[in-house]
N, C-alpha and C. Protein backbone atom coordinates (compact mmCIF):
# COMPACT_ATOMS: atom_id res chain seq x y z
N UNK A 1 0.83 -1.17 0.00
CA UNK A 1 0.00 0.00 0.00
C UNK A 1 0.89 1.24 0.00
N UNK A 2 0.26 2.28 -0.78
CA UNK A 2 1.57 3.33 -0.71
C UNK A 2 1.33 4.05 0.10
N UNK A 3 1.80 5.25 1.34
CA UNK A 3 1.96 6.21 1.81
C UNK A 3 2.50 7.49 1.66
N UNK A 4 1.78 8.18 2.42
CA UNK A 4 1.87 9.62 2.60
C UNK A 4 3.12 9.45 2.98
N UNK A 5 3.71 10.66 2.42
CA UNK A 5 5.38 10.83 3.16
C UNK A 5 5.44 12.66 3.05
N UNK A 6 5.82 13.13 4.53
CA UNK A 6 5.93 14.40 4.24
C UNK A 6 7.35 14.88 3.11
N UNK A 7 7.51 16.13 2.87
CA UNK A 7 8.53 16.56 1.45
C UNK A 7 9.92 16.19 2.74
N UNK A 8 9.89 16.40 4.02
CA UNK A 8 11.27 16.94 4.38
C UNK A 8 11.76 15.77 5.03
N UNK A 9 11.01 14.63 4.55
CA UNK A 9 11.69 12.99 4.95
C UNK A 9 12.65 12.34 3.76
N UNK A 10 11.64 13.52 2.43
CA UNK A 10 12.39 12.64 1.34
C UNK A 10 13.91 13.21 0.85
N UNK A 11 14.41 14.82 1.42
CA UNK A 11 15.99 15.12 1.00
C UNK A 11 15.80 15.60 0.28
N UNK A 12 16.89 16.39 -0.19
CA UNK A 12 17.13 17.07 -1.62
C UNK A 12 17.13 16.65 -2.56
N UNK A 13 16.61 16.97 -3.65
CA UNK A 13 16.93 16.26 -5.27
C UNK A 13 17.70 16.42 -5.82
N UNK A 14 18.76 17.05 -5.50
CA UNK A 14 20.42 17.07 -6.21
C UNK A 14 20.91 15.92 -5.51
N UNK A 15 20.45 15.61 -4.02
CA UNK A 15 21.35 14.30 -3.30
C UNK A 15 20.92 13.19 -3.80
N UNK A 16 19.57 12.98 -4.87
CA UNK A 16 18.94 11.57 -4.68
C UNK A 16 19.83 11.62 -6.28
N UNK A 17 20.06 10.23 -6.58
CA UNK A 17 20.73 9.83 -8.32
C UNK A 17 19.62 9.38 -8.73
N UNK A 18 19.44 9.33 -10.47
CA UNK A 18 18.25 8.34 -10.87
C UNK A 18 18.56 6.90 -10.76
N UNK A 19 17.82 5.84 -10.46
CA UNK A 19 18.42 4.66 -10.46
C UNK A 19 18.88 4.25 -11.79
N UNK A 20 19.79 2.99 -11.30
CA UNK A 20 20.16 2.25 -13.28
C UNK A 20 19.34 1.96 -13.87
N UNK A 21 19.25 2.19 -15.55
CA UNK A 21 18.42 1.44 -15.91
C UNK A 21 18.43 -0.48 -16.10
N UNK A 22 19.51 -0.91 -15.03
CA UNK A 22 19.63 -2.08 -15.11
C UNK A 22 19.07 -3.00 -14.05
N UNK A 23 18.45 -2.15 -13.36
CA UNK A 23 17.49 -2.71 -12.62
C UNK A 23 15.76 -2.85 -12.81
N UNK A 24 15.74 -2.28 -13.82
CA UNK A 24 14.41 -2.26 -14.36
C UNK A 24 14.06 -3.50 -14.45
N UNK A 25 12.92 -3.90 -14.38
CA UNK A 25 11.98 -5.03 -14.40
C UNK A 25 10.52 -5.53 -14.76
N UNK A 26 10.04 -6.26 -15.45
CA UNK A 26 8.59 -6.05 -15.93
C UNK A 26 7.71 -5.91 -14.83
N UNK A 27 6.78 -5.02 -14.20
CA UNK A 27 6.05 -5.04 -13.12
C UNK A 27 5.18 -5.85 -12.87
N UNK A 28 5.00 -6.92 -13.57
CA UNK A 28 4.06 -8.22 -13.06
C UNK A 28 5.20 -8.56 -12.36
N UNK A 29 6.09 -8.75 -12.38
CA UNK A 29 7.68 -10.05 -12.00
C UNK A 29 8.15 -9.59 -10.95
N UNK A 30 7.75 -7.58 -10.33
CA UNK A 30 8.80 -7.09 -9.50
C UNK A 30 7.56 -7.51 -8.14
N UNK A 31 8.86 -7.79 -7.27
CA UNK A 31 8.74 -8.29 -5.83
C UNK A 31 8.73 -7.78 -4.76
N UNK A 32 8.61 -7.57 -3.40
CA UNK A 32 8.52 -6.88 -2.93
C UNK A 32 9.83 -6.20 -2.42
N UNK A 33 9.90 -4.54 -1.90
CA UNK A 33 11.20 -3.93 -1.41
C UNK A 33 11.63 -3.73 -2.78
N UNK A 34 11.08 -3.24 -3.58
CA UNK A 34 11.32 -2.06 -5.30
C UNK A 34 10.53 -1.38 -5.57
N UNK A 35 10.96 -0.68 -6.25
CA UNK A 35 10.37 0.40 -6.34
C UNK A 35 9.00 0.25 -7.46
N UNK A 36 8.41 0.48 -7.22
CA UNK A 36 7.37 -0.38 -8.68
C UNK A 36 6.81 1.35 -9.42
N UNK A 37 7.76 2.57 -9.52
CA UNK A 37 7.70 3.16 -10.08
C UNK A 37 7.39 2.98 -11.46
N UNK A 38 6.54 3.22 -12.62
CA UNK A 38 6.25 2.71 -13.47
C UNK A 38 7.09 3.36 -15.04
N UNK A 39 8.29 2.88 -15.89
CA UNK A 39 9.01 3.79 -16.35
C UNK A 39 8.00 3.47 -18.08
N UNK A 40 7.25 4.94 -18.48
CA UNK A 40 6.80 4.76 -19.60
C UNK A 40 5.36 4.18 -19.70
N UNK A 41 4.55 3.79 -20.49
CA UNK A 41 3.27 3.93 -20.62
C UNK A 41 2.53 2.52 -20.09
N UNK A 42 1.63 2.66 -18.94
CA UNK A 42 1.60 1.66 -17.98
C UNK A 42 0.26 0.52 -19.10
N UNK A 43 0.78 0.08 -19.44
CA UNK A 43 -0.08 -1.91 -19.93
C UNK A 43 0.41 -2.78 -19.46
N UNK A 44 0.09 -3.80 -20.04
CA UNK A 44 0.45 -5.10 -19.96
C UNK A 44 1.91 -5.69 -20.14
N UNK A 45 2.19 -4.72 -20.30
CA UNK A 45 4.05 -5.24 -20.49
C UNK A 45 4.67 -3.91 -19.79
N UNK A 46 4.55 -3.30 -19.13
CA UNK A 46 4.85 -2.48 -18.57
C UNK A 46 6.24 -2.77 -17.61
N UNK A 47 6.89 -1.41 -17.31
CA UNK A 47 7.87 -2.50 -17.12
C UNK A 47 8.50 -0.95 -15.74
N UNK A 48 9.01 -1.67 -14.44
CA UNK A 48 9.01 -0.59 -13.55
C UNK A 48 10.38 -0.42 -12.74
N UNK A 49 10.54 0.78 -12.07
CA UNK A 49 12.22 1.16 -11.96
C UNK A 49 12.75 -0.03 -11.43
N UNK A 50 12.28 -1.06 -10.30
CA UNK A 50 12.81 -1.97 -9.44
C UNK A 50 14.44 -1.44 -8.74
N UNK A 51 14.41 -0.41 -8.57
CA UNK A 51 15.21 0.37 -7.50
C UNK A 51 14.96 -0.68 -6.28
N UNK A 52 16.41 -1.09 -5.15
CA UNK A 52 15.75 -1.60 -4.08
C UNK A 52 15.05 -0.57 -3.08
N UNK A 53 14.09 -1.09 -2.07
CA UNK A 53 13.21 -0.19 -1.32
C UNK A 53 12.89 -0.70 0.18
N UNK A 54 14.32 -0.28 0.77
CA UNK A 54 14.14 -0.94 2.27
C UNK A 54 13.40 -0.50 3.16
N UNK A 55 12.91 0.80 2.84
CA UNK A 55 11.82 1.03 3.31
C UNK A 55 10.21 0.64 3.52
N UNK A 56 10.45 -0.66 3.18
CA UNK A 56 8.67 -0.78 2.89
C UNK A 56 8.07 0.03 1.49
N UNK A 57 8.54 1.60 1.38
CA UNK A 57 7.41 2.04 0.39
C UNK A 57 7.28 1.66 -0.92
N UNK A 58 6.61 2.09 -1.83
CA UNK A 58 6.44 1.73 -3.22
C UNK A 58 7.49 2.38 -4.06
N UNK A 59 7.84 3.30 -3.81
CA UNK A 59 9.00 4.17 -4.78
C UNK A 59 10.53 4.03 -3.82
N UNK A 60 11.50 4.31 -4.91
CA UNK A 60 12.57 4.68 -4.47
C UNK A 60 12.80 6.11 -4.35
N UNK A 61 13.67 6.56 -3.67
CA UNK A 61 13.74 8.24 -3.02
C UNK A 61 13.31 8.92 -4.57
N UNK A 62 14.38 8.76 -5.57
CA UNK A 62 14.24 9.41 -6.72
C UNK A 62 13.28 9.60 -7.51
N UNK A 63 12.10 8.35 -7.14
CA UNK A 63 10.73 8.26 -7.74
C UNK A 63 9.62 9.14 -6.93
N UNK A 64 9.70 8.75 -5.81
CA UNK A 64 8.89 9.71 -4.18
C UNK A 64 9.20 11.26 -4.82
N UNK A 65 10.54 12.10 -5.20
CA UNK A 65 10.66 13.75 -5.81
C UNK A 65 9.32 13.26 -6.62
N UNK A 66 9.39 12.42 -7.85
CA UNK A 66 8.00 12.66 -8.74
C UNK A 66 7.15 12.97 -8.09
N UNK A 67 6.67 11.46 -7.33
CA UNK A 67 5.29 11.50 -7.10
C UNK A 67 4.53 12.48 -5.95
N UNK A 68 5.27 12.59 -5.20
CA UNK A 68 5.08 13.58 -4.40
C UNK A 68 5.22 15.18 -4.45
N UNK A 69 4.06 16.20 -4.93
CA UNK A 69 4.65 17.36 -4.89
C UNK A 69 4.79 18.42 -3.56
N UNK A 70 5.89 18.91 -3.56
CA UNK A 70 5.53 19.87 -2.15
C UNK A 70 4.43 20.42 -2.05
N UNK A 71 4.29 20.66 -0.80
CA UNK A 71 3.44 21.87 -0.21
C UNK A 71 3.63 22.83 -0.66
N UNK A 72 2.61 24.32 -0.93
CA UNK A 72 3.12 25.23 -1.49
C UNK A 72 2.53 25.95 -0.44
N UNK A 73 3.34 27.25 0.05
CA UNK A 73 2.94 28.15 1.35
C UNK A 73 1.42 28.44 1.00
N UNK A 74 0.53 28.45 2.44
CA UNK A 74 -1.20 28.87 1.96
C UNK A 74 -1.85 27.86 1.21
N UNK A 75 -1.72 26.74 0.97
CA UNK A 75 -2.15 25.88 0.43
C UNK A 75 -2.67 24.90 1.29
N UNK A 76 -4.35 24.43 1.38
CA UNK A 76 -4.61 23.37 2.35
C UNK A 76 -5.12 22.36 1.64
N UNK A 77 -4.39 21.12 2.19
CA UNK A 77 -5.05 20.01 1.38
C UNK A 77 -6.09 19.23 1.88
C-alpha cells in the first residue's frame, strides 16, 4: 500500500541519483522492497524502476521527488 510521506523525509533532489536502468523489471515479475515506479506507458508489459526499497514504500527516493509534490505556502489540502 503506498503512503503519505511528508517533502522533508524525502531530502534534496540534487542528493537523490536516478536509479540504473539495469534494474528495471517487468512489473508483473517485480517483488517486494522495489520500487514499482512505473518507467513509460503503464499496460500489460509495462515495465518498472525496481530500484531496491528498504523502506517498505512503493517508490525509491528518486521516484517519491515525482510522485510527491511539495506543499506550497497557503495551500490546504
Amino acid at each position: 500500500m503506498n503512503q503519505l510521506v511528508r517533502m522533508s523525509q524525502i531530502g534534496d533532489a540534487e542528493t537523490v541519483e536516478e536509479p540504473s536502468a539495469d534494474l528495471r523489471v517487468p512489473f508483473a515479475q517485480s517483488g517486494a522492497f522495489v520500487c514499482k515506479y512505473i518507467i513509460g506507458e503503464p499496460n500489460d508489459r509495462a515495465v518498472c524502476c525496481g530500484a531496491p526499497v528498504s523502506d517498505g514504500k512503493s517508490w525509491c527516493a528518486y521516484h517519491r521527488r515525482i510522485v510527491f509534490e511539495p506543499t506550497r505556502p497557503g495551500r490546504i489540502r
